[in-house]
C-alpha atoms as a PDB file:
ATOM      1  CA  UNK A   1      66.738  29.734  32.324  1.00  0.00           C
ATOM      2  CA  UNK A   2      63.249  28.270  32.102  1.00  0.00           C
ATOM      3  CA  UNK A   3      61.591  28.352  35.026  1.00  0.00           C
ATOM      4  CA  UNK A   4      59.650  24.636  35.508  1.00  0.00           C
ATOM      5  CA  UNK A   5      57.481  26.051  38.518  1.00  0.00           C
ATOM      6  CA  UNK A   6      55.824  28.780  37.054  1.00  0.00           C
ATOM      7  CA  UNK A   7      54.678  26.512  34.158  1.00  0.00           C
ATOM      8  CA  UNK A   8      53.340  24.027  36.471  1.00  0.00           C
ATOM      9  CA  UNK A   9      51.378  26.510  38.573  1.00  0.00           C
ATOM     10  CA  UNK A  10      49.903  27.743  34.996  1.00  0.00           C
ATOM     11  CA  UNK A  11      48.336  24.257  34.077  1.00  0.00           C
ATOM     12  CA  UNK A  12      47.655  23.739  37.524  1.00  0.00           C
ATOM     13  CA  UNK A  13      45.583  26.808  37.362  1.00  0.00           C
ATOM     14  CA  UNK A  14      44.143  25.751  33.992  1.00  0.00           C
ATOM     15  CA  UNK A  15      42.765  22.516  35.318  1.00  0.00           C
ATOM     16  CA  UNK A  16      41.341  23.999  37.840  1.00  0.00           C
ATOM     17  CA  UNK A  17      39.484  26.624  35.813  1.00  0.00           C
ATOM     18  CA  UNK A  18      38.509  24.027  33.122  1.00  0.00           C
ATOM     19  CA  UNK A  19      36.719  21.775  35.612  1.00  0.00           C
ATOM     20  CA  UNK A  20      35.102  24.769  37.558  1.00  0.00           C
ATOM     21  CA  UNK A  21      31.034  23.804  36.743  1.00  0.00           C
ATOM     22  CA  UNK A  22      29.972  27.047  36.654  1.00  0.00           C
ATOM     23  CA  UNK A  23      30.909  31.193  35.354  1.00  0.00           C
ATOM     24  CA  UNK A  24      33.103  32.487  38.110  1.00  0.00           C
ATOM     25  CA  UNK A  25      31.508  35.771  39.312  1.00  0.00           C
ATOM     26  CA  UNK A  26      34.019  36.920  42.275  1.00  0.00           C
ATOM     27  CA  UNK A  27      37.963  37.298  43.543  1.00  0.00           C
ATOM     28  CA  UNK A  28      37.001  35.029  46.801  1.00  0.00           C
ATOM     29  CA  UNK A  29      35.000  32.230  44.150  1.00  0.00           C
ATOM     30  CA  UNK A  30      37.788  32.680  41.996  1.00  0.00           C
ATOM     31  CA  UNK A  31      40.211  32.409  45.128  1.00  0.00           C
ATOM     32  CA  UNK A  32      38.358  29.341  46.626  1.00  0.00           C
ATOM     33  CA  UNK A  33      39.560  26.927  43.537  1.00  0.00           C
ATOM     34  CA  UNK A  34      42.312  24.263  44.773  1.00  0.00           C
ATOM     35  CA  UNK A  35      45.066  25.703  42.275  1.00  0.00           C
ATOM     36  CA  UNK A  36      43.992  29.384  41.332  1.00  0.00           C
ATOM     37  CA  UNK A  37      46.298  31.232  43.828  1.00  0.00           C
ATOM     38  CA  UNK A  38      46.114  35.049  44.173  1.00  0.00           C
ATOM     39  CA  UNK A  39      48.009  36.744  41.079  1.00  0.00           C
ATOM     40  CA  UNK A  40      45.270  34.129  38.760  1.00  0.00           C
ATOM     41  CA  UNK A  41      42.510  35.085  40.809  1.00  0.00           C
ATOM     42  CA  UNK A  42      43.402  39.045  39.933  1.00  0.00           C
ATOM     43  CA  UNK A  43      43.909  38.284  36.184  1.00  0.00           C
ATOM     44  CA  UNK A  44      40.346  36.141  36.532  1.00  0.00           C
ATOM     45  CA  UNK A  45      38.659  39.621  37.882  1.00  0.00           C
ATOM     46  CA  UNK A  46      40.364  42.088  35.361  1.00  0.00           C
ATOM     47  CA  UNK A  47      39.185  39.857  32.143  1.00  0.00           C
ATOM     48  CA  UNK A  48      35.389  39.988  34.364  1.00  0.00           C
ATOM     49  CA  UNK A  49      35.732  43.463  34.951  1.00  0.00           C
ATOM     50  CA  UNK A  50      37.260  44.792  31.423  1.00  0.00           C
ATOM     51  CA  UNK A  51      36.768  41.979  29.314  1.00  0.00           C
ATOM     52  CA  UNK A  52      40.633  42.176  28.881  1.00  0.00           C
ATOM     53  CA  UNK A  53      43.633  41.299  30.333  1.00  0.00           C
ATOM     54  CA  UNK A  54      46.465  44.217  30.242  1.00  0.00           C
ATOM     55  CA  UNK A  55      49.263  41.676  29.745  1.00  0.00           C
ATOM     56  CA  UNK A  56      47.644  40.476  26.745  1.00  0.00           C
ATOM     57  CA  UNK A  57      47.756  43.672  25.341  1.00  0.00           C
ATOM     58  CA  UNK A  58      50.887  44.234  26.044  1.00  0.00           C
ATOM     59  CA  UNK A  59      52.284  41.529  23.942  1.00  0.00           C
ATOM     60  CA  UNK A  60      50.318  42.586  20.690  1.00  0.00           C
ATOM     61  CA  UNK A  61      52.544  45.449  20.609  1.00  0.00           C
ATOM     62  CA  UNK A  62      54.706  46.421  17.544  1.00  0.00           C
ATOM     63  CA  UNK A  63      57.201  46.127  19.788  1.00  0.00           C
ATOM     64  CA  UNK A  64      57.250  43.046  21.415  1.00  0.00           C
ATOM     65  CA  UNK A  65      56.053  41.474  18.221  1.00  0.00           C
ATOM     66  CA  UNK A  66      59.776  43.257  16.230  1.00  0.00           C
ATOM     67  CA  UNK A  67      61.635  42.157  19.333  1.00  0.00           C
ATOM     68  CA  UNK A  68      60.002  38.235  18.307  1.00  0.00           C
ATOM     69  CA  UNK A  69      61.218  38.640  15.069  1.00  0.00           C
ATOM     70  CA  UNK A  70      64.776  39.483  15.705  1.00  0.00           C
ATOM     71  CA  UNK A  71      65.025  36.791  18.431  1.00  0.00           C
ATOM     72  CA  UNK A  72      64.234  34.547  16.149  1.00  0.00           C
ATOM     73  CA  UNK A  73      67.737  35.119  13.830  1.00  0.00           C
ATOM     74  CA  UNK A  74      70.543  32.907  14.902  1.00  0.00           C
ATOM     75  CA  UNK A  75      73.096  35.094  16.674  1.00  0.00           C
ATOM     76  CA  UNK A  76      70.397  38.163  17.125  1.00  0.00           C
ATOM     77  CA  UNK A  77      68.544  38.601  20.351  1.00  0.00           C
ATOM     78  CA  UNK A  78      68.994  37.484  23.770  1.00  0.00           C
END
């Protein structure tokens, strides 16, 4: 089941940070923009902080990349 919300919130969020004028340097700067809620504001400080994000990472995996794959095969996968 797709979940419509979460979508929403994540171009909500994107709006937000594209029309932000300036480098966002905190959690409570990233926290004050009208659609970055807490969880974005987190994932805004660990890409300022590490120059990363985790979950990123996470889905370069062999892994996740084989699991991809096989989802992709009619009758294979979820």
């Amino acid at each position: 089941m797709f979940m419509w919300w979460s979508l929403t919130h994540s171009l909500t969020g994107i709006r937000a940070l594209r029309n932000y004028p300036k480098q966002i340097t905190s959690f409570s700067e990233a926290r004050s923009i009208r659609g970055v809620g807490e969880k974005t504001a987190l994932k805004i400080m660990e890409i300022i902080n590490t120059g990363d994000l985790r979950r990123i990472e996470h889905e370069r995996t062999d892994d996740v990349e084989v699991t991809r794959l096989f989802q992709g095969i009619y009758g294979v996968g979820k």
